[in-house]
N, C-alpha and C. Protein backbone atom coordinates (compact mmCIF):
# COMPACT_ATOMS: atom_id res chain seq x y z
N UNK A 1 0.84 -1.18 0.00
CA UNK A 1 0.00 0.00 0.00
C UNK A 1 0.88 1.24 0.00
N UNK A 2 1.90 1.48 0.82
CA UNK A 2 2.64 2.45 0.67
C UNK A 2 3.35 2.82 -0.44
N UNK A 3 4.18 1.60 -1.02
CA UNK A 3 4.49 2.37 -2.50
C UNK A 3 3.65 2.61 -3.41
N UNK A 4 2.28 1.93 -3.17
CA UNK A 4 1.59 2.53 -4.40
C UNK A 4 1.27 4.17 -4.56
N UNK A 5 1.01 4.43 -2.90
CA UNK A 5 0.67 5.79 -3.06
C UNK A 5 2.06 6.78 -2.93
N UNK A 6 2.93 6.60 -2.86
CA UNK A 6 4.23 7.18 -3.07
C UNK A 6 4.82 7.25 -4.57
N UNK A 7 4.42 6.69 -5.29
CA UNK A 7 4.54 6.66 -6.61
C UNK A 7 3.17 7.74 -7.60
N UNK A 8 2.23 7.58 -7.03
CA UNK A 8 1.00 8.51 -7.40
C UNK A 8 1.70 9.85 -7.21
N UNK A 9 2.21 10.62 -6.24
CA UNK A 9 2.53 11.53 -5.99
C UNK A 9 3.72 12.22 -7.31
N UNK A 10 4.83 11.01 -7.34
CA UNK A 10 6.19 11.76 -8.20
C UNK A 10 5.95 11.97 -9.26
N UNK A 11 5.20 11.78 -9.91
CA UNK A 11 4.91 11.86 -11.35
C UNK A 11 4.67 13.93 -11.74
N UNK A 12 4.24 14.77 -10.50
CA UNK A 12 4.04 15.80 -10.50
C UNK A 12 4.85 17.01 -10.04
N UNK A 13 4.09 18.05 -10.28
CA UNK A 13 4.81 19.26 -9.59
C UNK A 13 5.21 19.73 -8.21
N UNK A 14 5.84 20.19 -7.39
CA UNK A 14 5.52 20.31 -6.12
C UNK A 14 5.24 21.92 -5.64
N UNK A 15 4.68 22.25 -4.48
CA UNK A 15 3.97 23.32 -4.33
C UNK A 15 4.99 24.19 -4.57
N UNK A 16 4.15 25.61 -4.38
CA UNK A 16 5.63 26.72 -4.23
C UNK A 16 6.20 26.97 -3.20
N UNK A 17 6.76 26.28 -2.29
CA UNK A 17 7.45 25.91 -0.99
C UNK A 17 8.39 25.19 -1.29
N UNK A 18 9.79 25.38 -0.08
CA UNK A 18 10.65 24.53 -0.62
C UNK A 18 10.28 23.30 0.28
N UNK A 19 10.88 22.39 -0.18
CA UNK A 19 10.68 20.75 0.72
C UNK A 19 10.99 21.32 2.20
N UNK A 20 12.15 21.80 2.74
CA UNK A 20 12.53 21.91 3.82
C UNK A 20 11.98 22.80 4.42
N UNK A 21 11.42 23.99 3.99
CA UNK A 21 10.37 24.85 4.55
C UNK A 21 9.25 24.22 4.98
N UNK A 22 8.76 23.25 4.20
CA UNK A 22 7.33 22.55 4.32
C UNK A 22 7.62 21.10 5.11
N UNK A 23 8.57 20.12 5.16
CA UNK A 23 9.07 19.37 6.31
C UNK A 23 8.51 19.80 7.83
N UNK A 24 8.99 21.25 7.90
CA UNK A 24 8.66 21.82 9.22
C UNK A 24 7.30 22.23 9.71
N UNK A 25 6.68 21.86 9.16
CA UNK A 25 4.92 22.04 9.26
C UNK A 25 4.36 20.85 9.05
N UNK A 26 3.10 20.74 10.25
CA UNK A 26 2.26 19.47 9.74
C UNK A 26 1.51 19.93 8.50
N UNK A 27 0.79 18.78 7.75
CA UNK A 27 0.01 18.83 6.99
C UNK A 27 -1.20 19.91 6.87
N UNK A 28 -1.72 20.20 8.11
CA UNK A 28 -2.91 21.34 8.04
C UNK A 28 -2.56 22.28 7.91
N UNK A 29 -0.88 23.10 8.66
CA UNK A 29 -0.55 24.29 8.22
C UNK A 29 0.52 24.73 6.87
N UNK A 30 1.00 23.43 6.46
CA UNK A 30 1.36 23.03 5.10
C UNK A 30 0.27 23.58 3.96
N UNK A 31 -0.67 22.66 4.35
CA UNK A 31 -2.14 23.44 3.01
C UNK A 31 -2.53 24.72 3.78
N UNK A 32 -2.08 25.37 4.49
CA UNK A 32 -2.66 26.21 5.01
C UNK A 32 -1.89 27.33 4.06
N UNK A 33 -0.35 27.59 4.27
CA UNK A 33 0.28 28.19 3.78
C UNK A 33 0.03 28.01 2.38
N UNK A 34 -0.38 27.36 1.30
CA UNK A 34 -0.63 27.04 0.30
C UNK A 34 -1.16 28.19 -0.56
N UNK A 35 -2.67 28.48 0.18
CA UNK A 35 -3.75 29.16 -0.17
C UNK A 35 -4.86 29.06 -1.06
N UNK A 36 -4.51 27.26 -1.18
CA UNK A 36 -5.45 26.76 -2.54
C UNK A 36 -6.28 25.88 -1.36
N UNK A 37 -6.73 25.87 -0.01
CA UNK A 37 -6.98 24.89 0.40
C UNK A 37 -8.19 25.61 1.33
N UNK A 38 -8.76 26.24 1.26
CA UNK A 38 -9.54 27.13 2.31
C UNK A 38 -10.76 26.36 2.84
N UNK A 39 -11.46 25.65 2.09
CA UNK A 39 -12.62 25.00 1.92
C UNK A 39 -12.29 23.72 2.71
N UNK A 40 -10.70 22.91 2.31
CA UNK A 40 -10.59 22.04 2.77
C UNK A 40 -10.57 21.94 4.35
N UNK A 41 -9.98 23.27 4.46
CA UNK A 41 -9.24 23.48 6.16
C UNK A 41 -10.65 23.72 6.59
N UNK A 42 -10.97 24.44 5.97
CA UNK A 42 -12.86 24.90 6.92
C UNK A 42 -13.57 23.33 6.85
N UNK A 43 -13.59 22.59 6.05
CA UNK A 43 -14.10 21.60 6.40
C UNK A 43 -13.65 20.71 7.20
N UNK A 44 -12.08 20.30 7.35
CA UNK A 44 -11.56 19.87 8.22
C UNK A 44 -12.10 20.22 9.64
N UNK A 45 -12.46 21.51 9.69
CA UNK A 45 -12.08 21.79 11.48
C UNK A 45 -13.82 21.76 11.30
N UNK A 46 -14.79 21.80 10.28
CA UNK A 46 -16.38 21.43 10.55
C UNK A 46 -16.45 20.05 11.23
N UNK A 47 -16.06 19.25 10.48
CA UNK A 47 -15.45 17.22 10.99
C UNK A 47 -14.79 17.28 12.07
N UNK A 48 -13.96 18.38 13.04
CA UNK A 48 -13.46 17.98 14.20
C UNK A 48 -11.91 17.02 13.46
N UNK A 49 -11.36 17.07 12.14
CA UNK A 49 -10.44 16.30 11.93
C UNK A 49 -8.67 17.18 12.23
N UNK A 50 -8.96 18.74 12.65
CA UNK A 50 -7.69 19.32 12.20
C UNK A 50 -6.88 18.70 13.49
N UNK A 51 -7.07 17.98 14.64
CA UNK A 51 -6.26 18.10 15.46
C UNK A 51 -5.39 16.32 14.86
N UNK A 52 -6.11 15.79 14.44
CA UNK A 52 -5.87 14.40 13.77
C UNK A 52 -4.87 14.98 12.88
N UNK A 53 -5.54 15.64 11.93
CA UNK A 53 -4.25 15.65 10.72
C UNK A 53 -2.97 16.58 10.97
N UNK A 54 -3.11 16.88 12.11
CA UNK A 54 -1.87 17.78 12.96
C UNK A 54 -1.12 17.41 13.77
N UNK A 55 -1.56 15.46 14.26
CA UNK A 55 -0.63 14.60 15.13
C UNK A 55 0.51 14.28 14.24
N UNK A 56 1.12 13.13 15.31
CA UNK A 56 2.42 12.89 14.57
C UNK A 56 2.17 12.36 13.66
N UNK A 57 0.90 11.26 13.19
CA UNK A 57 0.94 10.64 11.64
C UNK A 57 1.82 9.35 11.74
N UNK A 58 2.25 9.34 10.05
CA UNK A 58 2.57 9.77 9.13
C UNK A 58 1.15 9.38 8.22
N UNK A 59 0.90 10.62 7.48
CA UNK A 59 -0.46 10.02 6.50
C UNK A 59 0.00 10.43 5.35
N UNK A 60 -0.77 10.10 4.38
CA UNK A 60 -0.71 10.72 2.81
C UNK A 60 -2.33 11.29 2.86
N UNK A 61 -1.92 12.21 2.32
CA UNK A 61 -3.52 13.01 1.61
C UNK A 61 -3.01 13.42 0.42
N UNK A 62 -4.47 12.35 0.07
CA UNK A 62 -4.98 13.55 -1.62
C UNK A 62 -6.03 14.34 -1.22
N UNK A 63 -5.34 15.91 -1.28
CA UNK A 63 -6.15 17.27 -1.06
C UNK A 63 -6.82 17.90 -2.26
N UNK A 64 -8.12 17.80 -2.15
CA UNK A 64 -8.79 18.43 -3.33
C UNK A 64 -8.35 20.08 -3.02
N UNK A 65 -7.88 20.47 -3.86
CA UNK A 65 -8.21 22.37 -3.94
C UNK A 65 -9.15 23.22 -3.76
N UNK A 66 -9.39 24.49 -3.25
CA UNK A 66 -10.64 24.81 -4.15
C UNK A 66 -11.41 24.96 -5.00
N UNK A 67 -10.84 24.73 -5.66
CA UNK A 67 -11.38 24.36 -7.44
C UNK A 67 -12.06 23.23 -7.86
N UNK A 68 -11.15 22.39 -6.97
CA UNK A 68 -12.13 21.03 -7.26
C UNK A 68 -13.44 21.05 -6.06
N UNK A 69 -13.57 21.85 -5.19
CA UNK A 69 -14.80 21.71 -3.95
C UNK A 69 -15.99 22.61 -4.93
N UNK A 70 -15.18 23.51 -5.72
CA UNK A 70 -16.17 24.03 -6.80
C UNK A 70 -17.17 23.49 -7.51
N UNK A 71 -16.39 22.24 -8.00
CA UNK A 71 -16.90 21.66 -9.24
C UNK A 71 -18.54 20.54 -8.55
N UNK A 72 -18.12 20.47 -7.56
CA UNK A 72 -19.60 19.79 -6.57
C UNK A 72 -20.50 20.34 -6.85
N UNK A 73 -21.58 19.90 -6.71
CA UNK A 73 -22.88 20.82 -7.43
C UNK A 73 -23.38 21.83 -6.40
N UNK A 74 -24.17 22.79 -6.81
CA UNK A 74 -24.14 23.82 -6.03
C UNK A 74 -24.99 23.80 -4.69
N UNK A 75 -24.24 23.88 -3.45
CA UNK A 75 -25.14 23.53 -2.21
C UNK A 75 -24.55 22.53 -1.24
N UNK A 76 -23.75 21.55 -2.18
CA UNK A 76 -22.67 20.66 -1.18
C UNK A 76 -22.15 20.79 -0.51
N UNK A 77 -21.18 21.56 -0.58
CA UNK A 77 -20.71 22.40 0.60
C UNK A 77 -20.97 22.85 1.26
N UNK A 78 -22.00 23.67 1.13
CA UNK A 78 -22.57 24.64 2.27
C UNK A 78 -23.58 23.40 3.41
N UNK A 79 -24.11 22.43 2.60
CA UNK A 79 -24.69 21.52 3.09
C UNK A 79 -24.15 20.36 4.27
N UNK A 80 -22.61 20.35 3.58
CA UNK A 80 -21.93 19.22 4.69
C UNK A 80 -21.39 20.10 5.52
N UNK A 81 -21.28 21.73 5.24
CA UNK A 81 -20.52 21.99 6.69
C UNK A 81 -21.40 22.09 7.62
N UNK A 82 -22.99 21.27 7.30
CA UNK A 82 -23.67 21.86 8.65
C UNK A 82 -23.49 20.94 9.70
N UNK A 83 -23.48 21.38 10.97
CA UNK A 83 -23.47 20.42 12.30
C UNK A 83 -24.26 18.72 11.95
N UNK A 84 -25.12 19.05 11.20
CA UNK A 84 -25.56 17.46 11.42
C UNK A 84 -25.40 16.59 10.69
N UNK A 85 -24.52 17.73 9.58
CA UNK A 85 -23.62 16.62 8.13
C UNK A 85 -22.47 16.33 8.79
N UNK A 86 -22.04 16.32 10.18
CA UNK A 86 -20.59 16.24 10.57
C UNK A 86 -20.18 14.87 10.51
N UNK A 87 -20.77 13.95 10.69
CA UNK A 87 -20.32 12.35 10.15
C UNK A 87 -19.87 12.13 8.81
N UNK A 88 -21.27 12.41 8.20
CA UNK A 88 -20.82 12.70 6.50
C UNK A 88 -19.79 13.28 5.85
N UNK A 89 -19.67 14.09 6.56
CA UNK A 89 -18.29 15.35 5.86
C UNK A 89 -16.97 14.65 6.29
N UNK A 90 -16.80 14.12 7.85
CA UNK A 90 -15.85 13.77 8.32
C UNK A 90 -15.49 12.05 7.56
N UNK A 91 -16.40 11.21 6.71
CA UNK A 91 -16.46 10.31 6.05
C UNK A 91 -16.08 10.75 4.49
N UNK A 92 -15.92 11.98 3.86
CA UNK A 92 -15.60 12.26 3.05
C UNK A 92 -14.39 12.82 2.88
N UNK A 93 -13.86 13.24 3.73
CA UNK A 93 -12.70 13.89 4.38
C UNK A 93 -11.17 12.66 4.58
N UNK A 94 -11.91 11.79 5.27
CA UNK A 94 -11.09 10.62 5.75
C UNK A 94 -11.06 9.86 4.20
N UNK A 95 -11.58 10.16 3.15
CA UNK A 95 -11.84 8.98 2.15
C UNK A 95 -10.24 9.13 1.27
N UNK A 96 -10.18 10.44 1.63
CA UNK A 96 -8.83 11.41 1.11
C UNK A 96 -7.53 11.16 2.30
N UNK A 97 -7.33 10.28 2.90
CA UNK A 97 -6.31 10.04 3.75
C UNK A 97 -5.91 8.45 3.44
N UNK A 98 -4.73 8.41 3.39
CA UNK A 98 -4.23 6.37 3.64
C UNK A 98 -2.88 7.02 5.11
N UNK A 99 -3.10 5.49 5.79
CA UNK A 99 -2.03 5.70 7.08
C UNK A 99 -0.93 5.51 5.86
N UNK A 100 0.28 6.28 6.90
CA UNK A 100 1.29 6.12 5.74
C UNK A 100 1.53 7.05 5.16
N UNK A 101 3.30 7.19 5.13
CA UNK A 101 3.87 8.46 4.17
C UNK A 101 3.97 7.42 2.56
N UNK A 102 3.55 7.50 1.61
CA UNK A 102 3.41 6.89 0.20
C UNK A 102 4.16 8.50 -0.57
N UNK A 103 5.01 7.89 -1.58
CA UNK A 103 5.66 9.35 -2.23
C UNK A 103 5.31 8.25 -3.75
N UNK A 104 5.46 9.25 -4.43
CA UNK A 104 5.02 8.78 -5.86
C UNK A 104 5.80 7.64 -6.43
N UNK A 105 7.33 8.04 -6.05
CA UNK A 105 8.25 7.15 -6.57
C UNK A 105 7.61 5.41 -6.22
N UNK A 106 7.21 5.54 -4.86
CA UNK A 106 6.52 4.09 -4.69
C UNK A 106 5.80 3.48 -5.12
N UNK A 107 4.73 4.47 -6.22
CA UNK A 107 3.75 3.48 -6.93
C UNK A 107 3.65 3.71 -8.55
N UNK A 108 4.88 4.33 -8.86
CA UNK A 108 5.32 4.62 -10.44
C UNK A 108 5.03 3.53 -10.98
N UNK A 109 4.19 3.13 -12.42
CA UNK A 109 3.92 2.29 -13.56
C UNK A 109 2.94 1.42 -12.97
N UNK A 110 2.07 1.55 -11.52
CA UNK A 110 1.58 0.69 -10.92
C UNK A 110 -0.22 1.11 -10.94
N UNK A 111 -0.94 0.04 -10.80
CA UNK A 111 -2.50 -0.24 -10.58
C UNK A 111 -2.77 -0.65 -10.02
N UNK A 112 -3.66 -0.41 -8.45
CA UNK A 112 -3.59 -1.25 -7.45
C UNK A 112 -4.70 -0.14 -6.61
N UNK A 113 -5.45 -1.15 -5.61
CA UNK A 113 -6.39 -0.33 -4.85
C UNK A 113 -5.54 0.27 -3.70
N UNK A 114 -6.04 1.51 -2.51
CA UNK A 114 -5.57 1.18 -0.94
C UNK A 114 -6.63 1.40 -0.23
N UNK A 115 -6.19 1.35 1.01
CA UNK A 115 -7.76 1.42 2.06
C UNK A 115 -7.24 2.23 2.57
N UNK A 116 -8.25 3.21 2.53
CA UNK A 116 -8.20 5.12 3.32
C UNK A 116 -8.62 4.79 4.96
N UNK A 117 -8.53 5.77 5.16
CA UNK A 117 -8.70 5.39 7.16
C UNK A 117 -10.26 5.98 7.61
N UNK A 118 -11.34 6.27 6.23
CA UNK A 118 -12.68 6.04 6.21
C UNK A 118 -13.28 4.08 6.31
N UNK A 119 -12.06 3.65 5.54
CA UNK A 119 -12.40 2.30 5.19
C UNK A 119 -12.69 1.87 4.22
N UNK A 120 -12.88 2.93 2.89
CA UNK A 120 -12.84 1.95 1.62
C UNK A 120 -11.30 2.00 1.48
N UNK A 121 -11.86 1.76 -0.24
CA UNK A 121 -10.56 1.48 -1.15
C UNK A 121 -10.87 3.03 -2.07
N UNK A 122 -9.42 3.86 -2.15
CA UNK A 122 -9.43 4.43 -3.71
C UNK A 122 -8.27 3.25 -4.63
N UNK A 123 -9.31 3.68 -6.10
CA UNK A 123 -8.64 2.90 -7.06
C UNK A 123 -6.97 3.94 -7.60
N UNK A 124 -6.04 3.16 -7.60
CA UNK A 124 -4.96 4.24 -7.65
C UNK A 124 -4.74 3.80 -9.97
N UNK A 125 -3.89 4.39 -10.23
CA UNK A 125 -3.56 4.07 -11.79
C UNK A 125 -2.51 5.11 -12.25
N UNK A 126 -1.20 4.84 -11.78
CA UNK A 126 -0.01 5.47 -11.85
C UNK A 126 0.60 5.08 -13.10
N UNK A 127 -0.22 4.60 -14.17
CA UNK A 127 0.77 3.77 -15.62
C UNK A 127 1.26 5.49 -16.18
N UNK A 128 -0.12 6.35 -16.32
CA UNK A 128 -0.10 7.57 -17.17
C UNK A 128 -0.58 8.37 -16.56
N UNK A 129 1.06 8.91 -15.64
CA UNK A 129 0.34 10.28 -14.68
C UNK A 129 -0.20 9.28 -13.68
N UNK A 130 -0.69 9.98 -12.45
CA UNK A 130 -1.43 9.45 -11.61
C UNK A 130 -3.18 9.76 -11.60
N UNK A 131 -3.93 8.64 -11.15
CA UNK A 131 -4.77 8.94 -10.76
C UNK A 131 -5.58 8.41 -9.92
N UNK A 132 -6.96 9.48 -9.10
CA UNK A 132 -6.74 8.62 -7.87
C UNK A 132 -8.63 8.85 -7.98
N UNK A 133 -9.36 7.53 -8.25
CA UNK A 133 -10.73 7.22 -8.46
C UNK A 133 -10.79 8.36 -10.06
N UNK A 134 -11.51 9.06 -9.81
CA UNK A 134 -11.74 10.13 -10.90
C UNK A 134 -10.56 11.33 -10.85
N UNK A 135 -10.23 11.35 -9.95
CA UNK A 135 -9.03 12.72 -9.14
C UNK A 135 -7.86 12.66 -10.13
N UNK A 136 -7.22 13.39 -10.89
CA UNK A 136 -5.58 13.45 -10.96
C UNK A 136 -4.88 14.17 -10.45
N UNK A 137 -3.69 13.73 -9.94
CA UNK A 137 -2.93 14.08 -9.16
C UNK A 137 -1.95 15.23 -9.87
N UNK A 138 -2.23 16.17 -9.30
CA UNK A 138 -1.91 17.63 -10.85
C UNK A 138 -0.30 17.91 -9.92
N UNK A 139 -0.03 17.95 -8.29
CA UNK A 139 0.85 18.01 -8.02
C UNK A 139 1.04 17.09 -6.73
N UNK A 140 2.51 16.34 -6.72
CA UNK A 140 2.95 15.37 -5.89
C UNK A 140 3.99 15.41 -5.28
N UNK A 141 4.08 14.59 -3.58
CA UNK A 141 5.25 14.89 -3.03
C UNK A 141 5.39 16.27 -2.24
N UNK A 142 4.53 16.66 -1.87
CA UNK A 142 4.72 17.92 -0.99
C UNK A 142 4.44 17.63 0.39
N UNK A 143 5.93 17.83 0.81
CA UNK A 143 6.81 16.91 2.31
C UNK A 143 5.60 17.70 2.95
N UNK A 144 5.70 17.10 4.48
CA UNK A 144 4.82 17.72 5.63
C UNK A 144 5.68 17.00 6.61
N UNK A 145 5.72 17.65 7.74
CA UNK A 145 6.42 17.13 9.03
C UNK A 145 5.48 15.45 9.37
N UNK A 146 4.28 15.40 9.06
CA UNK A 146 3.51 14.18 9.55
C UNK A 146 2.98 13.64 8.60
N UNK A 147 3.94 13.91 7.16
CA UNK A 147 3.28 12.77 6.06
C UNK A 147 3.44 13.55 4.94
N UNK A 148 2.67 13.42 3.98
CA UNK A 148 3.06 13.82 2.60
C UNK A 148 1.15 14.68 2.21
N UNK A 149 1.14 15.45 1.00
CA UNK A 149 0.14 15.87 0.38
C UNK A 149 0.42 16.02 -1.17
N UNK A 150 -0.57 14.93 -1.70
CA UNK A 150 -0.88 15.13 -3.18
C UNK A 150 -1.93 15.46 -3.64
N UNK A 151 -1.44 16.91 -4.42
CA UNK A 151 -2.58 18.17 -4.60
C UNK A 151 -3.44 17.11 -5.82
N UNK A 152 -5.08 16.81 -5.62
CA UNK A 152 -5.75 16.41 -6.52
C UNK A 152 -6.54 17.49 -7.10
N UNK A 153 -7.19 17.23 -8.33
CA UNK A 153 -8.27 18.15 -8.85
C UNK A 153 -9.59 18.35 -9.10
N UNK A 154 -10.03 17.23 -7.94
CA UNK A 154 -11.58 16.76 -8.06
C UNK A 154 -11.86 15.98 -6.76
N UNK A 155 -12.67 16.08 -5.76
CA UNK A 155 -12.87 15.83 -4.59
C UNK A 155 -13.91 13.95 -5.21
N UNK A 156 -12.75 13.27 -4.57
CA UNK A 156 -13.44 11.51 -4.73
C UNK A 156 -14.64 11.56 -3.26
N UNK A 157 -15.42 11.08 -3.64
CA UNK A 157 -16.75 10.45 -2.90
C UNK A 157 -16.68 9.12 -2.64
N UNK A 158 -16.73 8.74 -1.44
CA UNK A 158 -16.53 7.43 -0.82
C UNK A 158 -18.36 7.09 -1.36
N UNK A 159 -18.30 5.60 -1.54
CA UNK A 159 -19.88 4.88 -1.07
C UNK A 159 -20.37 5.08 -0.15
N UNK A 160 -21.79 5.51 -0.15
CA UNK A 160 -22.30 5.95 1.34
C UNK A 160 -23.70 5.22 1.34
């Protein structure tokens, strides 16, 4: 499971941070500094998940952007950040996490499922470029003190 998702990642760009700047930050203030992640972090801390993705870890996330929370039809968002979508949101949230630092190099030329720490599987397909269910992985490999983040471009939906 780990090299597959370590290999998804290298195939891409990495943020505009250097590695060692971004080493020194967990993952939440990693996308924080970003500024492509606003929606994600607000939803994070709606789910009660920012103190999780701010332990020691090590996780991989594929982080949808804002761009991709866009592309949801109109009302989704505003809908799961409410208090009583907080299971739901926090099940959509987690669908985008595997335990485990995975870097791209680990799952280069590879096809293979993993199990997210919601409990499914995303389907991974690293032959051409990465991709992760419908998601491609537009940038990969962006270090975090408690794991790694691969910027996706379309927010995956677990089975519910």
């Amino acid at each position: 499971m780990k090299s597959v998702f370590a290999m998804i990642v290298a195939a891409f760009m990495a943020l505009p941070f250097s590695a060692a700047h971004a080493e020194t930050k967990d993952i939440v203030d990693t996308a924080a500094g970003a500024g492509k992640f606003e929606t994600l972090i607000t939803a994070a801390k709606a789910a009660g998940l920012v103190e999780t993705l701010k332990g020691a870890g090590h996780f991989t996330v594929f982080a949808p952007t804002d761009d991709a929370f866009a592309k949801l039809p109109k009302g989704t968002v505003e809908d799961l950040l409410k208090p009583e979508n907080k299971e739901k949101l926090a099940a959509i949230l987690t669908y985008h996490v595997v335990p485990g630092k995975v870097m791209a190099a680990d799952i280069k030329g590879k096809k293979t499922n993993v199990k997210t720490v919601q409990g499914g599987e995303l389907a991974v397909d690293a032959t051409n470029g990465v991709k992760i269910n419908d998601a491609t992985v537009v940038t990969a490999d962006v270090a975090a003190s408690n794991g790694v983040i691969h910027i996706i471009d379309t927010v995956v939906m677990p089975k519910m």
